[in-house]
N, C-alpha and C. Protein backbone atom coordinates (compact mmCIF):
# COMPACT_ATOMS: atom_id res chain seq x y z
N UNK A 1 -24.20 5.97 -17.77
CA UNK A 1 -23.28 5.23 -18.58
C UNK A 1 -21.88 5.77 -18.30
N UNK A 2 -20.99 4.29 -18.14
CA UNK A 2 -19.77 5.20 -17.68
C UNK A 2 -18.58 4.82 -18.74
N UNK A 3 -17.84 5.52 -19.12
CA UNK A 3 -16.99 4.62 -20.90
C UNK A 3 -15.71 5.08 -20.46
N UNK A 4 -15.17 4.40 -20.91
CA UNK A 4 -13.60 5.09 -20.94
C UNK A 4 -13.03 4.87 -22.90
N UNK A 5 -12.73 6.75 -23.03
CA UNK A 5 -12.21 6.62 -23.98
C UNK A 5 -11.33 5.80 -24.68
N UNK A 6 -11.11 5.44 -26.28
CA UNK A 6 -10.39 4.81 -27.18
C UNK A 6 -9.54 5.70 -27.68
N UNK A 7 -8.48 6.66 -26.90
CA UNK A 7 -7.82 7.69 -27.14
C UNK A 7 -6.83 7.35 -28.49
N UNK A 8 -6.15 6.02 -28.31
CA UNK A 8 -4.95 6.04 -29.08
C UNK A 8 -5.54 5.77 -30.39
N UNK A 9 -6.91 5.40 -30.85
CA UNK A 9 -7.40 5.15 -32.21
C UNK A 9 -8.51 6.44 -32.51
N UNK A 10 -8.47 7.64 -31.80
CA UNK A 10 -9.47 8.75 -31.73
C UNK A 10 -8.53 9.80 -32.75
N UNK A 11 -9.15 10.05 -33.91
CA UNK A 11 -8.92 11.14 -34.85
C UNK A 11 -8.69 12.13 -33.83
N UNK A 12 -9.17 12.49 -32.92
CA UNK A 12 -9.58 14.38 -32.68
C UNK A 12 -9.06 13.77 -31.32
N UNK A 13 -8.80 15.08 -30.56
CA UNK A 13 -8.70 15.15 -28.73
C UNK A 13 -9.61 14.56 -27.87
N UNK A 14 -9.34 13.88 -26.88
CA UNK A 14 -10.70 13.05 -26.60
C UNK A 14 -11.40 14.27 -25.43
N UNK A 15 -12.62 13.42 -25.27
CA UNK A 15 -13.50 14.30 -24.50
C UNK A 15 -12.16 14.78 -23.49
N UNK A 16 -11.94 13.94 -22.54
CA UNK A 16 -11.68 14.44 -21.11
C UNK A 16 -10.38 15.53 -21.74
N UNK A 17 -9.64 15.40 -22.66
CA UNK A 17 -8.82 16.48 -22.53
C UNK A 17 -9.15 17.58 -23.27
N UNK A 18 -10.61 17.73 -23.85
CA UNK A 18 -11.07 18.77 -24.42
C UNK A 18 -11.65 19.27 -22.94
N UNK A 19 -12.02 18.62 -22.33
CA UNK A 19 -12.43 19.54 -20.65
C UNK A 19 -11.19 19.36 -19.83
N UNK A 20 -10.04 19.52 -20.16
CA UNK A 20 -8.90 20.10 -19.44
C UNK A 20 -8.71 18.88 -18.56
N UNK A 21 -8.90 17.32 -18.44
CA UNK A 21 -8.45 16.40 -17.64
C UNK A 21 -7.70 16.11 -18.40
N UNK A 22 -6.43 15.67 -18.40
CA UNK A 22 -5.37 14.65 -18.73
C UNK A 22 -4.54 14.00 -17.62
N UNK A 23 -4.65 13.06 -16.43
CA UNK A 23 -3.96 12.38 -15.70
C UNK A 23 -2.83 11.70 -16.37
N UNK A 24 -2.04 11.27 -15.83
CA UNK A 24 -1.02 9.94 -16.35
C UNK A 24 -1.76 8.80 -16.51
N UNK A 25 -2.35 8.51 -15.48
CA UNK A 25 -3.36 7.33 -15.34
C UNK A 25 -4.61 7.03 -16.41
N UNK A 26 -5.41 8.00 -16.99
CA UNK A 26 -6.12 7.44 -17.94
C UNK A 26 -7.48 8.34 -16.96
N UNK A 27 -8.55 8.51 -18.01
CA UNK A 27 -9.89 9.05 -17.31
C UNK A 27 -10.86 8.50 -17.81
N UNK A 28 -12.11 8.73 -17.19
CA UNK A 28 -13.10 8.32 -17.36
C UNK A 28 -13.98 9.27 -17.27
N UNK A 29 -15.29 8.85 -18.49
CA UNK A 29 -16.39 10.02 -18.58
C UNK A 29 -17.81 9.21 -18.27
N UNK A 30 -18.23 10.07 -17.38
CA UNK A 30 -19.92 9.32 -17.07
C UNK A 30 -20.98 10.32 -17.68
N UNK A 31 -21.96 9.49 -18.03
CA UNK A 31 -22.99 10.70 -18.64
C UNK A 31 -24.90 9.99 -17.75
N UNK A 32 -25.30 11.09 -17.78
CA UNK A 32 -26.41 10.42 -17.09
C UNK A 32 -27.79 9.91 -18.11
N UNK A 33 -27.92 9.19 -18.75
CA UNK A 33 -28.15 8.44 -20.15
C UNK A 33 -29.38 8.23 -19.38
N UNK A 34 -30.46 8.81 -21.14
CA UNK A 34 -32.28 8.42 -20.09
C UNK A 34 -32.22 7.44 -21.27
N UNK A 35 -31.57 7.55 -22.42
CA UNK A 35 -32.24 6.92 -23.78
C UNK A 35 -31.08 6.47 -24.79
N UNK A 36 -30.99 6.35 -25.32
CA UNK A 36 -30.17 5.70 -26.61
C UNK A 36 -30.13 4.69 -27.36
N UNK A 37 -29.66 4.69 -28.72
CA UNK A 37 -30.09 4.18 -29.82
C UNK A 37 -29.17 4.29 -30.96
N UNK A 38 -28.67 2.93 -31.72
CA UNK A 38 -27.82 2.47 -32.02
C UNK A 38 -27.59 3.57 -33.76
N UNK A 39 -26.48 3.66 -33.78
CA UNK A 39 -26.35 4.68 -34.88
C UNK A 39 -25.23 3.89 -36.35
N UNK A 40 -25.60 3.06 -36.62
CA UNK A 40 -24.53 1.79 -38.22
C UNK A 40 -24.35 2.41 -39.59
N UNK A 41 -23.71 2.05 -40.55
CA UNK A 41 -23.39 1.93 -41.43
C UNK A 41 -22.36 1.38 -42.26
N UNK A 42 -22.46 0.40 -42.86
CA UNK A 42 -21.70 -0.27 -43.46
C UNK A 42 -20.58 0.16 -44.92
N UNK A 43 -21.14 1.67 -45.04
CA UNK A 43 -20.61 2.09 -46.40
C UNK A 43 -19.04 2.70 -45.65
N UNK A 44 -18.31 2.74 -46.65
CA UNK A 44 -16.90 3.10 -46.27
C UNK A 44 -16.79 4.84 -46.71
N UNK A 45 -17.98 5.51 -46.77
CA UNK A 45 -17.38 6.44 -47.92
C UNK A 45 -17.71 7.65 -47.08
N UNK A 46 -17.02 8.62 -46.18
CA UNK A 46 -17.09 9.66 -45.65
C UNK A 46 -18.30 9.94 -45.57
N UNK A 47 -18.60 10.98 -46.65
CA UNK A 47 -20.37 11.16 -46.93
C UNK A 47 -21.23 10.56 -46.55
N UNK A 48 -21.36 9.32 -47.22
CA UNK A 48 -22.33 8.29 -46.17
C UNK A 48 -22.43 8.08 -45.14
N UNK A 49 -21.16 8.28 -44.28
CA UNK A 49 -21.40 7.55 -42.78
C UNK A 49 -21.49 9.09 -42.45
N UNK A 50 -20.91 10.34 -42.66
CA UNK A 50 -21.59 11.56 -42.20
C UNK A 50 -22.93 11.95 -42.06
N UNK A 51 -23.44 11.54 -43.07
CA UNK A 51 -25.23 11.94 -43.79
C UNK A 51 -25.90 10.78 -42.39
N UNK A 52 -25.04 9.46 -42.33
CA UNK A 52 -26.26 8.41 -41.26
C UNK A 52 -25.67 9.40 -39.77
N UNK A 53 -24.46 9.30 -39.86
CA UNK A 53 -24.19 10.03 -38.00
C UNK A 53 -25.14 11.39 -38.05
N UNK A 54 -25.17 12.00 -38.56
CA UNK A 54 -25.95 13.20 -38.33
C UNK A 54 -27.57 13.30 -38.42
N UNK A 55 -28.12 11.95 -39.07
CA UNK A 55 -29.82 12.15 -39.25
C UNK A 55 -29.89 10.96 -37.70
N UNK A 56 -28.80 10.11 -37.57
CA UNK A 56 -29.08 9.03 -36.81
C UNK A 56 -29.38 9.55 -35.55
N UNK A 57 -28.66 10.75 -35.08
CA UNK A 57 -29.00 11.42 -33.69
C UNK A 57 -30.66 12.10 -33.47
N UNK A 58 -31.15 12.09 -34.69
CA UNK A 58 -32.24 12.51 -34.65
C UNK A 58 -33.64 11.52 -33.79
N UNK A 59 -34.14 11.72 -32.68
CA UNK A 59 -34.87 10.91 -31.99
C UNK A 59 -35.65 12.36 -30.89
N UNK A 60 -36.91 12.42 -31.33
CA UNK A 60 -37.59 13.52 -30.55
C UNK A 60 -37.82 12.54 -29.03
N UNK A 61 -38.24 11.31 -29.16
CA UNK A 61 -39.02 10.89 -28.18
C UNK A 61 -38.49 11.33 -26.48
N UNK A 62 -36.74 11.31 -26.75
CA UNK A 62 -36.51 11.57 -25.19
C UNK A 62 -37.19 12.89 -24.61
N UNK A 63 -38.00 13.63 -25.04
CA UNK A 63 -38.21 15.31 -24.57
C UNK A 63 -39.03 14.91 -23.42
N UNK A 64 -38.10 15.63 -22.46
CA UNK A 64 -38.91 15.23 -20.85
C UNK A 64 -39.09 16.47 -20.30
N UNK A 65 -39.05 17.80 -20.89
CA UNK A 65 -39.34 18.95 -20.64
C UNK A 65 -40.76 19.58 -21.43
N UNK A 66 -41.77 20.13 -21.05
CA UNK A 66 -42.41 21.02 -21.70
C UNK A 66 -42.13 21.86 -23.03
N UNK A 67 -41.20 21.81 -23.21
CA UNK A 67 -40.44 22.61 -24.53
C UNK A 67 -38.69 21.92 -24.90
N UNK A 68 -39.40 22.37 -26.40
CA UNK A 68 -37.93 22.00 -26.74
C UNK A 68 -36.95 23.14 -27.03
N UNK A 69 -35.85 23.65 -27.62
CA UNK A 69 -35.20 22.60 -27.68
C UNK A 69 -34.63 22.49 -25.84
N UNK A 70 -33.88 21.32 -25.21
CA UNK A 70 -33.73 20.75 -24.03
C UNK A 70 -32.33 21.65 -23.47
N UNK A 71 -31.99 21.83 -22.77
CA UNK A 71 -30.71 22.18 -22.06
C UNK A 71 -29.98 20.85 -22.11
N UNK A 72 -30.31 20.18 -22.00
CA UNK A 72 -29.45 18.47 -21.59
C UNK A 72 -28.42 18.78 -22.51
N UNK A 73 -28.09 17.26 -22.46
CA UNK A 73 -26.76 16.97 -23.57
C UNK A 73 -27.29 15.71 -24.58
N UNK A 74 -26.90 16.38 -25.90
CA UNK A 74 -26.67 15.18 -26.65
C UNK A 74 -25.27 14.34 -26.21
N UNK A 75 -25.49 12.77 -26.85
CA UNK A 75 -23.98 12.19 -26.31
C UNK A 75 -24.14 11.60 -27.42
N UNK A 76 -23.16 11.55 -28.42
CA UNK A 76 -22.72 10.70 -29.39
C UNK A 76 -21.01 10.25 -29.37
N UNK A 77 -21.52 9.19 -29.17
CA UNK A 77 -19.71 7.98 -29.12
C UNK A 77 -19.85 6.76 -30.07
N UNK A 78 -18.90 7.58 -31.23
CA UNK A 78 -18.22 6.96 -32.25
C UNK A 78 -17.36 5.96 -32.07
N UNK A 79 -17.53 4.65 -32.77
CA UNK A 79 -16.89 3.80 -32.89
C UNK A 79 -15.05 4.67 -33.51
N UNK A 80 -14.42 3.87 -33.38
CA UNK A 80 -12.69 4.15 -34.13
C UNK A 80 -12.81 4.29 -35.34
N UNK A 81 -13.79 3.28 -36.30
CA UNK A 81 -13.70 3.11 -38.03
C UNK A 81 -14.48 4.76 -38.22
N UNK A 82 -15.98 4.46 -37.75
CA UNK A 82 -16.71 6.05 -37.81
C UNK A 82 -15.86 7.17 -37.75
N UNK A 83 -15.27 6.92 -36.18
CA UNK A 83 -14.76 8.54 -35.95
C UNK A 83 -13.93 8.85 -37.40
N UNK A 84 -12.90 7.76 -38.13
CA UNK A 84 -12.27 8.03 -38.64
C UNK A 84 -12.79 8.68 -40.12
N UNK A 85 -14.07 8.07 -40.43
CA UNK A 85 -14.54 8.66 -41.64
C UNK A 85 -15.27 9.99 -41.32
N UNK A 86 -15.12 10.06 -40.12
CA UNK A 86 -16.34 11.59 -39.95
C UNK A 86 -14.83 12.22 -39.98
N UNK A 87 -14.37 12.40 -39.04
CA UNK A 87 -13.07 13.24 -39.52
C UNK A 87 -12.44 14.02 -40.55
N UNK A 88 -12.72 12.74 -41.90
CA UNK A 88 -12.67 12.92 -43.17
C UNK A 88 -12.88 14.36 -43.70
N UNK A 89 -14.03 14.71 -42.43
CA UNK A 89 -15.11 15.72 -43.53
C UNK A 89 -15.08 16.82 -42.46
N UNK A 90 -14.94 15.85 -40.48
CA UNK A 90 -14.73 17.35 -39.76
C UNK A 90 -13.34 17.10 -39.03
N UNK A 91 -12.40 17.72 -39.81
CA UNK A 91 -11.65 17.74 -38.88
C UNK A 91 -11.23 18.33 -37.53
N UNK A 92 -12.30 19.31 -37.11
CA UNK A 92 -12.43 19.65 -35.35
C UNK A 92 -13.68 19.49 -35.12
N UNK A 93 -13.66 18.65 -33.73
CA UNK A 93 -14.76 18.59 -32.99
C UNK A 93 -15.77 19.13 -33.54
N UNK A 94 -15.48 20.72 -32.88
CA UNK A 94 -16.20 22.14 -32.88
C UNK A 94 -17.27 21.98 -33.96
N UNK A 95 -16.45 21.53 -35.54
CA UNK A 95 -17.51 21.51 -36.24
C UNK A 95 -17.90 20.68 -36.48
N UNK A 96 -18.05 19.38 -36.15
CA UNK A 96 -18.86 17.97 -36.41
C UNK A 96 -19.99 18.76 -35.00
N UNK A 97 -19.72 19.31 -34.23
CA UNK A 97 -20.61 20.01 -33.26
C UNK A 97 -21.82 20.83 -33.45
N UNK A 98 -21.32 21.72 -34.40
CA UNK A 98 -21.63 22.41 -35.07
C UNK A 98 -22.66 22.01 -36.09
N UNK A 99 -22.04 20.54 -37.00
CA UNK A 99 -22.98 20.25 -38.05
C UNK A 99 -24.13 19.38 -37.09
N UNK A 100 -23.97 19.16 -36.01
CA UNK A 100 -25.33 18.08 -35.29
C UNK A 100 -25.95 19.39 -34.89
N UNK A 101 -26.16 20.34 -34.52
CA UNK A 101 -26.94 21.36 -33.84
C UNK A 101 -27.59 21.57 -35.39
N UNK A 102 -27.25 22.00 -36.06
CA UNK A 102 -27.61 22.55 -37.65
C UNK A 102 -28.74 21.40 -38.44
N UNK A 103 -28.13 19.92 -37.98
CA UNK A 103 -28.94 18.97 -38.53
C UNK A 103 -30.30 18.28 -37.95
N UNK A 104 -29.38 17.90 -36.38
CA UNK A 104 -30.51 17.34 -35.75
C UNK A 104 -31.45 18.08 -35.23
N UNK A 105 -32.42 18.18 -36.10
CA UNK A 105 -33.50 18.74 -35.80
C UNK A 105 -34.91 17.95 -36.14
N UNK A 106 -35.72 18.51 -35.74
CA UNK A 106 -37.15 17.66 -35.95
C UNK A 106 -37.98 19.02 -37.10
N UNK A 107 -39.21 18.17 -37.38
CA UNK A 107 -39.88 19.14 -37.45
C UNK A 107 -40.77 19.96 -36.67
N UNK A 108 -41.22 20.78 -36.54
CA UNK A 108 -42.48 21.54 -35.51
C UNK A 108 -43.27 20.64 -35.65
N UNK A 109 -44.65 20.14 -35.82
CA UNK A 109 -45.26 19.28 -36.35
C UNK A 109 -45.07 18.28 -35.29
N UNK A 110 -43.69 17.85 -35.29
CA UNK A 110 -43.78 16.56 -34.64
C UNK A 110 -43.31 16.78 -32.85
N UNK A 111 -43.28 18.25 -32.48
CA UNK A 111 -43.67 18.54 -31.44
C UNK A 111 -45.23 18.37 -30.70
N UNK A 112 -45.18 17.68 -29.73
CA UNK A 112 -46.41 17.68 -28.97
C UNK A 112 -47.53 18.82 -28.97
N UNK A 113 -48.40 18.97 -29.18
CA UNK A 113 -49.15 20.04 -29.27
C UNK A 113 -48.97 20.74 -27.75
N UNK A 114 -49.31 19.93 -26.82
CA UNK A 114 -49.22 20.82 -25.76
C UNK A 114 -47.83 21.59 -25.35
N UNK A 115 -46.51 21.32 -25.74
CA UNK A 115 -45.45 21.89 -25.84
C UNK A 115 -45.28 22.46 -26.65
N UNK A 116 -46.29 23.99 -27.58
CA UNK A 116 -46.04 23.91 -29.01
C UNK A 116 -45.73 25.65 -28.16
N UNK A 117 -46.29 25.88 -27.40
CA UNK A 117 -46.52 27.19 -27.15
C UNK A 117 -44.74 27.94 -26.54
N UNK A 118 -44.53 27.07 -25.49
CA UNK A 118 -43.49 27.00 -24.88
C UNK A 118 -42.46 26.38 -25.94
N UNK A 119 -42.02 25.58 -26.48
CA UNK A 119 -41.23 25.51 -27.91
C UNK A 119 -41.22 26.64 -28.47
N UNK A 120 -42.23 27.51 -29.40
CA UNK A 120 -42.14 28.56 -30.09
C UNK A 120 -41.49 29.97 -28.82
N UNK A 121 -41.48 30.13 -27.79
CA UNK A 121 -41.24 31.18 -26.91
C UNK A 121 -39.79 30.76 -26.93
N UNK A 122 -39.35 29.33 -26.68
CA UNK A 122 -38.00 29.12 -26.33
C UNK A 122 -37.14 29.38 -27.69
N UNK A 123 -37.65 28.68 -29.51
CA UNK A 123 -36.91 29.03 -30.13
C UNK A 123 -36.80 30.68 -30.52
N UNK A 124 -37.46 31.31 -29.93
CA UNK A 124 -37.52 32.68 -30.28
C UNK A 124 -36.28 33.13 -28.83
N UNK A 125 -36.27 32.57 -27.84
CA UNK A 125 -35.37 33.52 -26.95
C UNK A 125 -34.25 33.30 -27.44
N UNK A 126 -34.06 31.89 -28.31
CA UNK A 126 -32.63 31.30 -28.12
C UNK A 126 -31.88 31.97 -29.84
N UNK A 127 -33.25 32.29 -30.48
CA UNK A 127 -33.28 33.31 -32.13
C UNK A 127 -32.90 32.46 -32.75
N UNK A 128 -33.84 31.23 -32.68
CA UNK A 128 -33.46 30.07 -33.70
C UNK A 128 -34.99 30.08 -34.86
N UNK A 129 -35.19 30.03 -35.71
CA UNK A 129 -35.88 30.01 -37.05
C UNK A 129 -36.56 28.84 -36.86
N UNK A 130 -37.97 28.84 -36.56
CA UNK A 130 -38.84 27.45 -36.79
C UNK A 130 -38.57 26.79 -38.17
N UNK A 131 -38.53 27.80 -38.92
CA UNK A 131 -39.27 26.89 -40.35
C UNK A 131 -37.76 25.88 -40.53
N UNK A 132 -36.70 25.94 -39.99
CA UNK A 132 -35.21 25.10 -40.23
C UNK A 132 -35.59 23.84 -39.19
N UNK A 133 -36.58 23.60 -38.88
CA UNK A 133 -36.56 22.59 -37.74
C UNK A 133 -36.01 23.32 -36.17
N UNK A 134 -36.89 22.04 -35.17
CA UNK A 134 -36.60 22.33 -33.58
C UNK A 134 -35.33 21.38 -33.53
N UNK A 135 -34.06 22.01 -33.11
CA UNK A 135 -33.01 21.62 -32.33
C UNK A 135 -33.42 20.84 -31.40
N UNK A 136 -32.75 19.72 -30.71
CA UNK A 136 -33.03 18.65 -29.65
C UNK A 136 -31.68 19.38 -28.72
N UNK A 137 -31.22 19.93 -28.96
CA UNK A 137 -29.96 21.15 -28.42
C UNK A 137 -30.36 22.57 -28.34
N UNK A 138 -29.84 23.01 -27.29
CA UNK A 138 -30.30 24.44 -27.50
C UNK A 138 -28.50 24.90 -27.91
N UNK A 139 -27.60 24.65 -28.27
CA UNK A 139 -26.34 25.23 -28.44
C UNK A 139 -25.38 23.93 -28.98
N UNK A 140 -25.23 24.06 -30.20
CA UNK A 140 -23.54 23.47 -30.50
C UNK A 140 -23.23 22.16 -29.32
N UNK A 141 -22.37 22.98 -28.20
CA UNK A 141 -21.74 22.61 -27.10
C UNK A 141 -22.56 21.45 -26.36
N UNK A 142 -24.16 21.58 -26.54
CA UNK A 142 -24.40 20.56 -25.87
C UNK A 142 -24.56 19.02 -26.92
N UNK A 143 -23.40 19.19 -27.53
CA UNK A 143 -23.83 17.45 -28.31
C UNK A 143 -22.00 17.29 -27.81
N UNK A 144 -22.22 16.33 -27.04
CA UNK A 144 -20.80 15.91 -26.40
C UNK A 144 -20.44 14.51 -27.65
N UNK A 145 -19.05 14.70 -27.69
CA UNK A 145 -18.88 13.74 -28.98
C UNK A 145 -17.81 12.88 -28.32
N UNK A 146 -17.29 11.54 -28.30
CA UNK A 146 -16.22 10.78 -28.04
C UNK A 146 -16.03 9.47 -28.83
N UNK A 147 -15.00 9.17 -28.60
CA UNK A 147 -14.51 8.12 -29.25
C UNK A 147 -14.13 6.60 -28.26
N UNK A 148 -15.05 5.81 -28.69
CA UNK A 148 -14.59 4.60 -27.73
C UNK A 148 -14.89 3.02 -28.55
N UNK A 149 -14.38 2.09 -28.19
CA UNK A 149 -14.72 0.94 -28.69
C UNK A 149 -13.28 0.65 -28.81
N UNK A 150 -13.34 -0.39 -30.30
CA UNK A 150 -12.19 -1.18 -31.04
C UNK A 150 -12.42 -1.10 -32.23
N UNK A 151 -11.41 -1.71 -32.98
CA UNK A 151 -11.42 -1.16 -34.29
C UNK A 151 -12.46 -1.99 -35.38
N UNK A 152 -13.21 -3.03 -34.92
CA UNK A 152 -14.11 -4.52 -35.42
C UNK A 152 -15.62 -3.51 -36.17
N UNK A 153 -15.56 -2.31 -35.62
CA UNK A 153 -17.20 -2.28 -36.22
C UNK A 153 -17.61 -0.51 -36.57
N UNK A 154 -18.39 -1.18 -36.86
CA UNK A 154 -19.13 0.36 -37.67
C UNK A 154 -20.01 0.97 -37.00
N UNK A 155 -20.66 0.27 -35.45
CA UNK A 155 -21.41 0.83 -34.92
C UNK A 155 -21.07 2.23 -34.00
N UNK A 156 -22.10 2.79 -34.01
CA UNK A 156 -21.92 4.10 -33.22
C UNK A 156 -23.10 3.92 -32.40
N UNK A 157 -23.10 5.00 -31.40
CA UNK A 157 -24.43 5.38 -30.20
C UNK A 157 -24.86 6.64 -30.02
N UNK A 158 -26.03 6.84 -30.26
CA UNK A 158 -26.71 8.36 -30.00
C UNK A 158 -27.39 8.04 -28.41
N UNK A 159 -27.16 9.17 -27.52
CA UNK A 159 -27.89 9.14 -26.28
C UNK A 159 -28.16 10.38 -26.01
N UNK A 160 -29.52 10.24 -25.87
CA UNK A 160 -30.01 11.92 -24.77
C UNK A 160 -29.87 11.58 -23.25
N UNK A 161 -29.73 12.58 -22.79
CA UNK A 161 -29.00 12.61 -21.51
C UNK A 161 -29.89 13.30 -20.16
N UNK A 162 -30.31 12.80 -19.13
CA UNK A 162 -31.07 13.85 -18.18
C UNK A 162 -31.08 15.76 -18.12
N UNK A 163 -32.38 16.25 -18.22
CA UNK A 163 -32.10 17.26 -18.00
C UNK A 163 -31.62 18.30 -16.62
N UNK A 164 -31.68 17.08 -15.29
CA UNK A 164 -31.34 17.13 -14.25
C UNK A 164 -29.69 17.69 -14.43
N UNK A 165 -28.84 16.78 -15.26
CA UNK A 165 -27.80 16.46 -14.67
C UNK A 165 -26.78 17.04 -16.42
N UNK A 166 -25.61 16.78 -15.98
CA UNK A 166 -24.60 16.91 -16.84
C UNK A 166 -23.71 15.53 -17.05
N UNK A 167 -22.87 15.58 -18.07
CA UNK A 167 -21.91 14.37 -17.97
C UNK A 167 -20.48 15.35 -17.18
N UNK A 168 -19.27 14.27 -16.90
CA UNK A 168 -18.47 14.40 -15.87
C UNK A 168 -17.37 13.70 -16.65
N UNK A 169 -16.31 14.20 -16.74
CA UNK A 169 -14.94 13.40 -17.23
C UNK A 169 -13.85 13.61 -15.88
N UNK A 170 -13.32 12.32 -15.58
CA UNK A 170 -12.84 12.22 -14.16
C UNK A 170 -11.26 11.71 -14.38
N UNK A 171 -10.14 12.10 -13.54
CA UNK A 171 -8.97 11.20 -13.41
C UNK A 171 -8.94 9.67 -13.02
N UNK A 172 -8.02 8.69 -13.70
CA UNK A 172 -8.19 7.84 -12.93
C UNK A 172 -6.82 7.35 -12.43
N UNK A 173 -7.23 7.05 -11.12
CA UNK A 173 -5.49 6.62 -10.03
C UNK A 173 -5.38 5.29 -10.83
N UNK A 174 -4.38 5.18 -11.46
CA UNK A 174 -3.77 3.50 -11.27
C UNK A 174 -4.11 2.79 -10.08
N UNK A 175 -4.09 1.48 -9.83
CA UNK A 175 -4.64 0.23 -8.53
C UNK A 175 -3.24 0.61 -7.65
């Protein structure tokens, strides 16, 4: 998936100049997307659309590794209205980052049995607490957050991302 940020309606710094791109020309971020799934809410009220963005990222099914939690990347890209009510509540990145590692989690349980062994070894290297739920992140840093669209809607997008690969924020030359 390849997007180009909605910089001038983005509460916070957009991706590419939180990874040190800023051209004159404008950039673009690609992410290597196995899955994703639509993240709405119609309520206007901070809280609410915080409480849906943060359970909405929750989706075990992409786990394409033997254990969780994944190295990959979460990718969540907020509509303009969203970003603006999440803001409300985080005003840096860091910690709307912060609150998806803390939230999106599953339960053990709803880990595969045969990945239960390798899950429990990994949340123990990484000194994360079963009984709080399995992270779909192994760190904060990997839930990449941006802002794109127009200002018409409430929808947002949760995507898990290959564990092959990384996302990429690029310059772009004017024609």
């Amino acid at each position: 998936m390849c997007l180009g940020e909605n910089q001038e309606a983005s509460p916070c710094p957009s991706l590419a100049s939180r990874r040190g791109v800023a051209p004159a020309g404008g950039t673009a971020s690609a992410f290597p997307v196995t899955g994703l799934w639509q993240i709405s809410d119609p309520s206007a009220a901070p809280d609410d659309v915080v409480h849906h963005v943060l359970r909405g990222m929750i989706s075990p099914g992409h786990c394409a590794l033997p254990l969780l939690p994944e190295p990959s990347e979460q990718v969540l890209v907020l509509s303009p209205p969203i970003a603006q009510l999440v803001a409300a509540r985080f005003a840096d990145v860091e910690d709307l980052q912060q609150a998806l590692f803390e939230t999106v989690r599953i339960p053990f349980e709803w880990v595969a049995p045969y990945k239960r062994t390798a899950t429990l070894a990994r949340l123990e290297e990484l000194g994360i607490d079963r009984s709080r739920g399995v992270p779909l992140a192994q760190s904060p840093d990997c839930f990449v957050v941006a802002v794109a669209g127009g200002p018409a809607g409430v929808q947002s997008v949760g995507c898990s991302t290959s564990v092959l690969s990384r996302s990429v924020s690029v310059g772009v030359v004017p024609g």
